[in-house]
Protein backbone atom coordinates (compact mmCIF):
# COMPACT_ATOMS: atom_id res chain seq x y z
CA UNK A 1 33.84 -16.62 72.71
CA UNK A 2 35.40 -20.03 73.50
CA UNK A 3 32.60 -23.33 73.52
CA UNK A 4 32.88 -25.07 76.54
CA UNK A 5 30.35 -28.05 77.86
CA UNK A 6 29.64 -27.75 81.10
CA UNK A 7 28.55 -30.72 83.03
CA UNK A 8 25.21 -29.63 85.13
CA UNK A 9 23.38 -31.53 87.36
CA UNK A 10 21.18 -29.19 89.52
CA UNK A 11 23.05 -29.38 92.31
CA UNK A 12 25.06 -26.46 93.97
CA UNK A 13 28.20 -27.29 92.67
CA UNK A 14 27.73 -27.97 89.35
CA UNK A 15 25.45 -24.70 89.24
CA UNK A 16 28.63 -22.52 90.42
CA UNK A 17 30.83 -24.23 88.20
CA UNK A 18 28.26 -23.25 85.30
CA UNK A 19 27.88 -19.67 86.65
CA UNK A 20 31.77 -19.36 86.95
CA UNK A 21 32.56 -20.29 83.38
CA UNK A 22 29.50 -18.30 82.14
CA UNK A 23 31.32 -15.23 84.29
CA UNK A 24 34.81 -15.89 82.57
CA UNK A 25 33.12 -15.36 79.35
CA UNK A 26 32.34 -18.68 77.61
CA UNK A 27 29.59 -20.24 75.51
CA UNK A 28 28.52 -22.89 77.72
CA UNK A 29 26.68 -25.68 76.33
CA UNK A 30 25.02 -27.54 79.49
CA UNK A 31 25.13 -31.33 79.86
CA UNK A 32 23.47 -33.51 82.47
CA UNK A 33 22.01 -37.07 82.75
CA UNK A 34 18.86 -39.07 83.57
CA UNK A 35 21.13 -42.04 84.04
CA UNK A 36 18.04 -43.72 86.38
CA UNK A 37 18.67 -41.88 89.29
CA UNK A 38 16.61 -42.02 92.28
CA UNK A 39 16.59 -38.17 92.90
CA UNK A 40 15.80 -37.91 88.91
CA UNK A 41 14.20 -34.10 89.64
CA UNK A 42 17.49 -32.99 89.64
CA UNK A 43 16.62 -32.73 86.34
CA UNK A 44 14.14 -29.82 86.75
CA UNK A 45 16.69 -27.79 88.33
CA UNK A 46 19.60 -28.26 85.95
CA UNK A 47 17.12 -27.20 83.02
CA UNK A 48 15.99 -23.96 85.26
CA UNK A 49 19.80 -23.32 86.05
CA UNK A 50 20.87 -23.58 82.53
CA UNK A 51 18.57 -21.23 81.05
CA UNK A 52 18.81 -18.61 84.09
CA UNK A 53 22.69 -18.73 83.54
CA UNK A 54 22.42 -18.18 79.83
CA UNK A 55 23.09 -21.46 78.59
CA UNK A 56 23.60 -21.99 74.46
CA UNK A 57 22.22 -25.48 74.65
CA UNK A 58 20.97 -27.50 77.05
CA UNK A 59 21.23 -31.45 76.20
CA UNK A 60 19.90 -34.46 78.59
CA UNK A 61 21.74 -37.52 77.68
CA UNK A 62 20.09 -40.47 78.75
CA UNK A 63 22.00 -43.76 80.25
CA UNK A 64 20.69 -46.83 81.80
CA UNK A 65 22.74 -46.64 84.73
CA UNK A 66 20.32 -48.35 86.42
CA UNK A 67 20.65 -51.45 84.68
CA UNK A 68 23.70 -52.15 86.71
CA UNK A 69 22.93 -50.89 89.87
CA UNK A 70 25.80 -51.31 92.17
CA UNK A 71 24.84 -48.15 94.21
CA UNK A 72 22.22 -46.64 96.39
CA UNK A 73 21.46 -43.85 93.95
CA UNK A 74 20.24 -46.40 90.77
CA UNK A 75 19.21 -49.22 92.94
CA UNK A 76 16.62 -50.23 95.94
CA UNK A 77 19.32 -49.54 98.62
CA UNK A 78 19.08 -47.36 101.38
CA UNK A 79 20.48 -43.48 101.32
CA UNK A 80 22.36 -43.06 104.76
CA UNK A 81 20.75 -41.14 106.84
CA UNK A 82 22.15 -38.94 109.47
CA UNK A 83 25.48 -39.30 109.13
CA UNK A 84 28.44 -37.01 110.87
CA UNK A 85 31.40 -35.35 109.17
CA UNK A 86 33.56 -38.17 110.31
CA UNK A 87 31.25 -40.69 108.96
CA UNK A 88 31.00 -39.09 105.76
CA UNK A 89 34.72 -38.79 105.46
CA UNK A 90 35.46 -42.64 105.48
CA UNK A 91 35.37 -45.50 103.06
CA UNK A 92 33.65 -44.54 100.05
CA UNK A 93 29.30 -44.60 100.53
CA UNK A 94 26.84 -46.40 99.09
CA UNK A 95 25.92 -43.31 97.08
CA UNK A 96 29.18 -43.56 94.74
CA UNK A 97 27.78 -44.89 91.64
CA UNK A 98 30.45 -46.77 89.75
CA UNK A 99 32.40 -44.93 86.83
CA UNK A 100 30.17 -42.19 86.45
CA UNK A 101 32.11 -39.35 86.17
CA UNK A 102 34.39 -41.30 83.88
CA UNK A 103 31.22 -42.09 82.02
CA UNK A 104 29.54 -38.42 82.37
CA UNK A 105 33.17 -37.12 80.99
CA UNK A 106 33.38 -39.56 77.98
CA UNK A 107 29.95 -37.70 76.85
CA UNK A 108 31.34 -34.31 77.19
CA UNK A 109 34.20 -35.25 75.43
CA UNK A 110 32.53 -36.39 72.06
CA UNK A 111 29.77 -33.43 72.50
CA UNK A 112 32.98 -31.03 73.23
CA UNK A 113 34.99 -32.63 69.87
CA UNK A 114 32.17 -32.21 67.38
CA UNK A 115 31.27 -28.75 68.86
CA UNK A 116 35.18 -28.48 67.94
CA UNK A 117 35.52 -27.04 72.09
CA UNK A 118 39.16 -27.82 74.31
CA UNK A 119 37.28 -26.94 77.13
CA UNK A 120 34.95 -29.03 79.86
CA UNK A 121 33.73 -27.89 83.04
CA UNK A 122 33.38 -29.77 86.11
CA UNK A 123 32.39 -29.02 89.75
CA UNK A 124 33.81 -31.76 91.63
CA UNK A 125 35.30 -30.96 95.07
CA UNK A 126 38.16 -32.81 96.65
CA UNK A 127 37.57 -31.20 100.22
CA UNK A 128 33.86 -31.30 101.13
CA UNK A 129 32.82 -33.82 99.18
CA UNK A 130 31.49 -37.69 100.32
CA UNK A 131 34.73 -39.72 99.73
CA UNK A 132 33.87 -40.56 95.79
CA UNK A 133 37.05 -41.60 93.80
CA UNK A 134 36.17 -40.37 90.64
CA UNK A 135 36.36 -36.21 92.50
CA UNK A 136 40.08 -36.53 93.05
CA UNK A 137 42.45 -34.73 91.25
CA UNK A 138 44.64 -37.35 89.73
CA UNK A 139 41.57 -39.03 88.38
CA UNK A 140 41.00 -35.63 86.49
CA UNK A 141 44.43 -35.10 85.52
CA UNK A 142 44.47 -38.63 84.32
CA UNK A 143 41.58 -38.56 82.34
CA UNK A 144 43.12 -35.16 80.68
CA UNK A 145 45.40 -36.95 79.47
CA UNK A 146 43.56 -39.77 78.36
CA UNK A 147 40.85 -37.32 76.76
CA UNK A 148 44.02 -36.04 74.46
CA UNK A 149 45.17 -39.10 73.11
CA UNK A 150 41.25 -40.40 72.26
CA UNK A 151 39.75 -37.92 69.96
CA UNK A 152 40.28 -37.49 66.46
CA UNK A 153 40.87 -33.38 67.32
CA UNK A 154 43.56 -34.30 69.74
CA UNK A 155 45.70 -36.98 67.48
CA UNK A 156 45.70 -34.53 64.60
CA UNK A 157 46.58 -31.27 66.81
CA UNK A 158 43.22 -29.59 66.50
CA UNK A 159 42.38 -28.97 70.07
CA UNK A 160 44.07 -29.61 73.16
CA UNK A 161 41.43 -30.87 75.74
CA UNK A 162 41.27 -28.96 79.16
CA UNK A 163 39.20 -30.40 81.91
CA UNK A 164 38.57 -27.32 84.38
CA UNK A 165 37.37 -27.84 87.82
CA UNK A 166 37.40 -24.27 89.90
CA UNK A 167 35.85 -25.64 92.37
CA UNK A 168 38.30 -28.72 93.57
CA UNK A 169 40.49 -27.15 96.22
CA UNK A 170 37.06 -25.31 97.87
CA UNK A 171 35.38 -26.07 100.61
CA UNK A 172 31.49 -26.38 100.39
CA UNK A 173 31.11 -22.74 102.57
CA UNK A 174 34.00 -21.91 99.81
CA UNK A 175 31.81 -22.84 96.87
CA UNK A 176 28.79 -20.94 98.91
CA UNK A 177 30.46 -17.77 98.58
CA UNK A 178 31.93 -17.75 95.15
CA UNK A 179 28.20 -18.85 93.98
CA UNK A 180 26.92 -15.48 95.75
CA UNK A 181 29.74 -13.40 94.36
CA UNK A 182 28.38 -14.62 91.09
CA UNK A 183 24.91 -13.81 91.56
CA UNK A 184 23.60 -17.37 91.48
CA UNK A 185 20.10 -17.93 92.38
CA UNK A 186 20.65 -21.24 94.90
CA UNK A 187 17.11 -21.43 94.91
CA UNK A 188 17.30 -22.92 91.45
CA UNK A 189 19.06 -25.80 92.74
CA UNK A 190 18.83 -29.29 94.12
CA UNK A 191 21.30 -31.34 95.89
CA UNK A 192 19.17 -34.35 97.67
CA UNK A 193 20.11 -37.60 97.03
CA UNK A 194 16.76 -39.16 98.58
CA UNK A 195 13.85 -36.47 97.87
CA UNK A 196 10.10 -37.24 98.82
CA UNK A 197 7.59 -38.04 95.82
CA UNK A 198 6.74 -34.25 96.29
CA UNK A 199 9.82 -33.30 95.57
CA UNK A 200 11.02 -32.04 98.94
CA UNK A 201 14.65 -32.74 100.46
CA UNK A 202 15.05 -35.14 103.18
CA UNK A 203 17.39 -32.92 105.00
CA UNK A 204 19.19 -35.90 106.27
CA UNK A 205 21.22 -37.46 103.66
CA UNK A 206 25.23 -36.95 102.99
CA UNK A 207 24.22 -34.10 99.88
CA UNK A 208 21.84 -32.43 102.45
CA UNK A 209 24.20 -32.07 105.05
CA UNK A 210 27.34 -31.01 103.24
CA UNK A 211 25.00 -28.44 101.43
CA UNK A 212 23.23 -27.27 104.87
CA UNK A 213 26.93 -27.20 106.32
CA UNK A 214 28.08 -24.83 103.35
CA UNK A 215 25.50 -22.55 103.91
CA UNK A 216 26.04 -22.63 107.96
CA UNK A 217 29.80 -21.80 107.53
CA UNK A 218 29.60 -19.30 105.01
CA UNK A 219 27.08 -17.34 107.42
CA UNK A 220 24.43 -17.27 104.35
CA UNK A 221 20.95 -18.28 104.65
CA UNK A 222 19.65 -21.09 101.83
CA UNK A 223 16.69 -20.16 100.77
């Protein structure tokens, strides 16, 4: 079986993207981060998705994120609340938080070279998704590229990196359905980006909505 790291973090993408790679038959090793975020129970949920979907290894990396701030997510600012499909879908929110898929992928990187692994999984999404920068495609095939000129593997012809992301081209009722067809438990997951100190979802915030509007479209009930 091929080693692949798979980047987790609770949420309903990255959970499909884990279940899909676990499907295709490789050894997933699951990453995620407490980078000081806000909705930091993600955390719970990545570590019950991992070991339902079979995960080798499980690793938390943490990074102060917060120290810079610079988005609503590591900072005191408000989450928008309430906001329609054609607010979502302009400028880029107050949630992006600055380089950190560029960041989350420099850690899979190094954990993929020394587990001597050419393959990371991502679940970003270029169609329902809440105008971040760093979920486009050329930003992924750039930082392929990138990834195979950096490593020590890739100069001396060891391993040629491939950042997969199944899920780019799908909409959210899209990534819905393929997580049923694999037998994903959503209930595992968490996709709030503002959740009360109990742990409940707001229900109002731009991951809320895209995930309620998933489930709506895709005629499939979240439980």
């Amino acid at each position: 079986m091929d080693k692949a790291v798979c980047l987790l973090s609770g949420g309903l993408d990255s959970a499909t993207c884990l279940a899909l790679a676990r499907r295709d038959g490789y050894q997933c090793y699951a990453l995620s981060f407490d980078y000081g975020q806000r909705h930091k129970i993600e955390l719970d949920a990545a570590a019950r998705v991992a070991q339902a979907l079979g995960a080798e290894r499980h690793l938390v990396a943490r990074i102060g994120l917060d120290a810079f701030g610079g988005s609503a997510l590591t900072s005191g600012t408000a989450v928008p609340k309430g906001r329609s499909a054609g607010q979502m879908g302009e400028g880029i929110p107050v949630t992006y938080v600055p380089a950190r898929n560029t960041i989350f992928l420099s850690f899979a990187l190094a954990w993929a070279e020394v587990l001597e692994s050419s393959h990371i999984f991502i679940g970003v999404n270029a169609l329902d998704y809440s105008g971040y920068p760093d979920c486009r495609p050329e930003f992924i095939e750039a930082y392929e590229r990138m990834a195979n000129l950096a490593t020590k593997a890739g100069v001396e012809g060891r391993t040629t990196v491939r950042i997969h992301t199944p899920l780019l081209h799908l909409s959210k009722a899209g990534i819905v359905t393929l997580g049923r067809e694999l037998g994903l438990d959503f209930g595992l997951t968490f996709s709030c980006y503002d959740p009360a100190a109990d742990g409940r979802a707001c229900g109002q915030c731009d991951a809320c909505l895209l995930r309620r509007k998933g489930f709506e479209e895709a005629g499939i009930e979240d439980r």
